[in-house]
N, C-alpha and C. Protein backbone atom coordinates (compact mmCIF):
# COMPACT_ATOMS: atom_id res chain seq x y z
N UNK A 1 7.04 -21.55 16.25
CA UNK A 1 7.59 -20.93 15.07
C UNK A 1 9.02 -20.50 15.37
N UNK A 2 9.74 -21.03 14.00
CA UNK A 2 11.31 -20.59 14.52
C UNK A 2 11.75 -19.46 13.83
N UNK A 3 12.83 -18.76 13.47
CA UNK A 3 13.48 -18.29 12.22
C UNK A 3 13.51 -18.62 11.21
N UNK A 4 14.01 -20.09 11.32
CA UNK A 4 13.99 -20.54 10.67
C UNK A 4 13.26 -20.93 9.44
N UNK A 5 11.92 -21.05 9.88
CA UNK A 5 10.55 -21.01 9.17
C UNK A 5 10.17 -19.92 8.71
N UNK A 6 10.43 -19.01 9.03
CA UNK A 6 10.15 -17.78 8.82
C UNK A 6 10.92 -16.98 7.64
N UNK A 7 12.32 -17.62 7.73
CA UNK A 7 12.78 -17.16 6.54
C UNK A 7 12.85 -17.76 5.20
N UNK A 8 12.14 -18.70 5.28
CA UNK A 8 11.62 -19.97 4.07
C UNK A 8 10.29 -18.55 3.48
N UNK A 9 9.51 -17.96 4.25
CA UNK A 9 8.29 -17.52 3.98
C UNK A 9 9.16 -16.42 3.12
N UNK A 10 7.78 -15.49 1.97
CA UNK A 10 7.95 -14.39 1.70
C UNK A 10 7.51 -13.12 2.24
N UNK A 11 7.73 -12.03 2.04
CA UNK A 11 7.92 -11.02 2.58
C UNK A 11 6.20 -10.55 3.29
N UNK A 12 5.44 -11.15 1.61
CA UNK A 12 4.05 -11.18 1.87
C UNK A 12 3.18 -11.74 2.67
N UNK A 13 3.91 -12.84 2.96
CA UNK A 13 3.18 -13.85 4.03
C UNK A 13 4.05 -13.70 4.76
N UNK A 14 4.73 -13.01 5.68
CA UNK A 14 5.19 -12.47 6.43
C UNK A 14 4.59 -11.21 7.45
N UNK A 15 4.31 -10.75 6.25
CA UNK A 15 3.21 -9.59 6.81
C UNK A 15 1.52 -9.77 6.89
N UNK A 16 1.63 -10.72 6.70
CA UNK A 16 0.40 -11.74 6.44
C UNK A 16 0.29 -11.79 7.87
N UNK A 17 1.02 -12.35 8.68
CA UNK A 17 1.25 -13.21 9.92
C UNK A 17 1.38 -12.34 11.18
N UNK A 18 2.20 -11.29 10.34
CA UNK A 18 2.16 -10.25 11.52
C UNK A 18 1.09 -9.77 12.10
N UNK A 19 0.42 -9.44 10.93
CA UNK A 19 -0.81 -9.48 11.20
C UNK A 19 -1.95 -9.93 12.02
N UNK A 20 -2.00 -11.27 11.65
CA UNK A 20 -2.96 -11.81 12.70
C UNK A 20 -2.31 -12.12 13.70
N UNK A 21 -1.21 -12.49 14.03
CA UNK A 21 -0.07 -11.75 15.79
C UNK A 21 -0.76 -10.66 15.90
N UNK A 22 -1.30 -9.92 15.58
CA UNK A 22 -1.16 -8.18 16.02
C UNK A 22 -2.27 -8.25 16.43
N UNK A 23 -3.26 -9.14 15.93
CA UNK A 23 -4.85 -8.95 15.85
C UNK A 23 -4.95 -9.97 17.45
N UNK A 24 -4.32 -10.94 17.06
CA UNK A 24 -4.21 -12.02 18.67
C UNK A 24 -3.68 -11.51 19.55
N UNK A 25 -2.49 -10.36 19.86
CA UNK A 25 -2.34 -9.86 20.65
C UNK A 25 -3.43 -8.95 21.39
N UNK A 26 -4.13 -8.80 20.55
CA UNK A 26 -4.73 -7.62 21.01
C UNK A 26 -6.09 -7.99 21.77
N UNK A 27 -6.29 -9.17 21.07
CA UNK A 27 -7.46 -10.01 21.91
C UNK A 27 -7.26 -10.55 23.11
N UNK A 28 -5.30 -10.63 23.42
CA UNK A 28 -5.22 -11.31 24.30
C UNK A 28 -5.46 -10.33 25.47
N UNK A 29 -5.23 -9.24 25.11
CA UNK A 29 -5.17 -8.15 26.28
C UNK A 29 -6.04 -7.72 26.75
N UNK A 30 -7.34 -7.94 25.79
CA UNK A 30 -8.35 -7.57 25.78
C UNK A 30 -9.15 -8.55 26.89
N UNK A 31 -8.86 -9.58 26.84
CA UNK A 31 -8.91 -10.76 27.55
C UNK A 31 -8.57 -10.75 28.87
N UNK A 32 -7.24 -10.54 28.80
CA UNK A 32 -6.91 -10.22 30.36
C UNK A 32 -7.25 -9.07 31.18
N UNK A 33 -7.77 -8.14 30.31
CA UNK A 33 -7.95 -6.60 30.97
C UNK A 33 -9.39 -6.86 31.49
N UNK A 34 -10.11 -8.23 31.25
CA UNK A 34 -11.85 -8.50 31.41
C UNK A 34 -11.47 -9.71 32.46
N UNK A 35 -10.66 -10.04 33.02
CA UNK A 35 -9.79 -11.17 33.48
C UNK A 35 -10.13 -12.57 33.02
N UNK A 36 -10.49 -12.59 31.88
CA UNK A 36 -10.96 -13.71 31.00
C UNK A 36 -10.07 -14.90 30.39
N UNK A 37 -8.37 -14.21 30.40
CA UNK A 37 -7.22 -14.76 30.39
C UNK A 37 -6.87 -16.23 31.14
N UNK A 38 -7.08 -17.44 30.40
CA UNK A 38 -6.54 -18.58 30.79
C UNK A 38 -5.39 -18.47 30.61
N UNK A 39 -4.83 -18.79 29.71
CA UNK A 39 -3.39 -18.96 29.30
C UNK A 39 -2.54 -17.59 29.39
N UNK A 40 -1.84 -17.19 30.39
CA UNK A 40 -1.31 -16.14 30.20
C UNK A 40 0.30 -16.33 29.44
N UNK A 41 0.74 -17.30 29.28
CA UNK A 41 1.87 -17.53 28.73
C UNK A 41 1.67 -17.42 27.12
N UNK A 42 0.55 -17.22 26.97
CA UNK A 42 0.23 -17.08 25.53
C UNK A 42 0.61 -15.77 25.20
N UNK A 43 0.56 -14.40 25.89
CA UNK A 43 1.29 -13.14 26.00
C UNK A 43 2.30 -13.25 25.21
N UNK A 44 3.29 -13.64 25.79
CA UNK A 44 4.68 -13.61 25.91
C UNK A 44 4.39 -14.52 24.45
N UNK A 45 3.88 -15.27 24.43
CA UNK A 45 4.85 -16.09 23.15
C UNK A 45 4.42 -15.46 21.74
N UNK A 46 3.27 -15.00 21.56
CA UNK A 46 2.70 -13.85 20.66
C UNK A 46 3.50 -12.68 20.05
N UNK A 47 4.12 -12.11 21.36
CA UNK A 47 5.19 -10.88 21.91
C UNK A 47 6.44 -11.05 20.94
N UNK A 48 6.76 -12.42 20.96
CA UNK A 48 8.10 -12.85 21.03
C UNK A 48 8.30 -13.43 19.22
N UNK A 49 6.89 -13.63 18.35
CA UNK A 49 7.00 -14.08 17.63
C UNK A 49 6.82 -12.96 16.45
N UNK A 50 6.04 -12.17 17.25
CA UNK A 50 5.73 -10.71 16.62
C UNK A 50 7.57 -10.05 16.01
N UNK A 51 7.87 -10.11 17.52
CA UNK A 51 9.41 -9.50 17.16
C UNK A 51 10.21 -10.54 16.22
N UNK A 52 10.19 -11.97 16.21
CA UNK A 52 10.52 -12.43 15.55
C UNK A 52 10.65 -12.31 14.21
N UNK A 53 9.45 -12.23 13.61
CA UNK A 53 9.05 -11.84 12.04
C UNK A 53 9.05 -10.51 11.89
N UNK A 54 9.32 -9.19 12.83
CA UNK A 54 9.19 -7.87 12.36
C UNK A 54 11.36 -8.33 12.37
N UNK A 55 12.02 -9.13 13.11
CA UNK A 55 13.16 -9.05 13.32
C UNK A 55 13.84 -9.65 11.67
N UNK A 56 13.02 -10.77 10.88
CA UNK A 56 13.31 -11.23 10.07
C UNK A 56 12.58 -10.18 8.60
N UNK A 57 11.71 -9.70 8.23
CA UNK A 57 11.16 -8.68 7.70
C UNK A 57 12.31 -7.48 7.92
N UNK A 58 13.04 -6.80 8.75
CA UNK A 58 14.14 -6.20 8.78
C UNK A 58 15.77 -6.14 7.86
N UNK A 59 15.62 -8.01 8.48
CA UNK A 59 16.67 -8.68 7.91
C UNK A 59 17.01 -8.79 6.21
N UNK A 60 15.25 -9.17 6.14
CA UNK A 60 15.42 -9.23 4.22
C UNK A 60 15.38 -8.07 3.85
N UNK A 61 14.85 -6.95 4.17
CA UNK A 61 15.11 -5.26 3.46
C UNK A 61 16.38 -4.96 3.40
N UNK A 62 16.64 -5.21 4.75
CA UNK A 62 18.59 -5.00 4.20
C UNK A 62 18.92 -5.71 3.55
N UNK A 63 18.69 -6.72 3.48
CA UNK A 63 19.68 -7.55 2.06
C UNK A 63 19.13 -6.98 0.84
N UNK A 64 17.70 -6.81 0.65
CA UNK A 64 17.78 -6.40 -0.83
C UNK A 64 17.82 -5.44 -1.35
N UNK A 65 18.00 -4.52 0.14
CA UNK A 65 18.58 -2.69 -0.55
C UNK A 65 20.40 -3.19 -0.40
N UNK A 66 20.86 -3.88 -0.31
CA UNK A 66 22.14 -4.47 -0.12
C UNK A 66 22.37 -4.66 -1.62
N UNK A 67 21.76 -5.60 -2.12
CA UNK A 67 21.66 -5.87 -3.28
C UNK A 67 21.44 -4.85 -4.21
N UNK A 68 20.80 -4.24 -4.44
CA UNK A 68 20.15 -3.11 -5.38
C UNK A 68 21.44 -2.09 -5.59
């Protein structure tokens, strides 16, 4: 997932997504804390996509209190 894609989405399915990031993160940890964790690079990319879409969700509030 890029930015790119992300800023095609709406605000709703945005938070849609975060969502189940938030919910997969949490399994992942849950995972590794039981050392059940195959993929640990899956962490990080979860991490990274989370910030991604909370980084783009940021982006559009300012523009449309910009706007307003």
């Amino acid at each position: 997932m890029n930015a790119k894609e992300l800023n095609d989405k709406t605000p709703d399915q945005l938070r849609d997504e975060l969502v189940a990031l938030k919910k997969e993160a949490f399994n992942l940890r849950f995972q590794q804390a039981t050392s059940q964790l195959e993929n640990t690079a899956r962490i990080r990319q979860v991490r990274r996509n989370v910030a991604r879409i909370q980084t783009v969700l940021n982006q559009k509030a300012a523009a449309a209190a910009s706007d307003a």
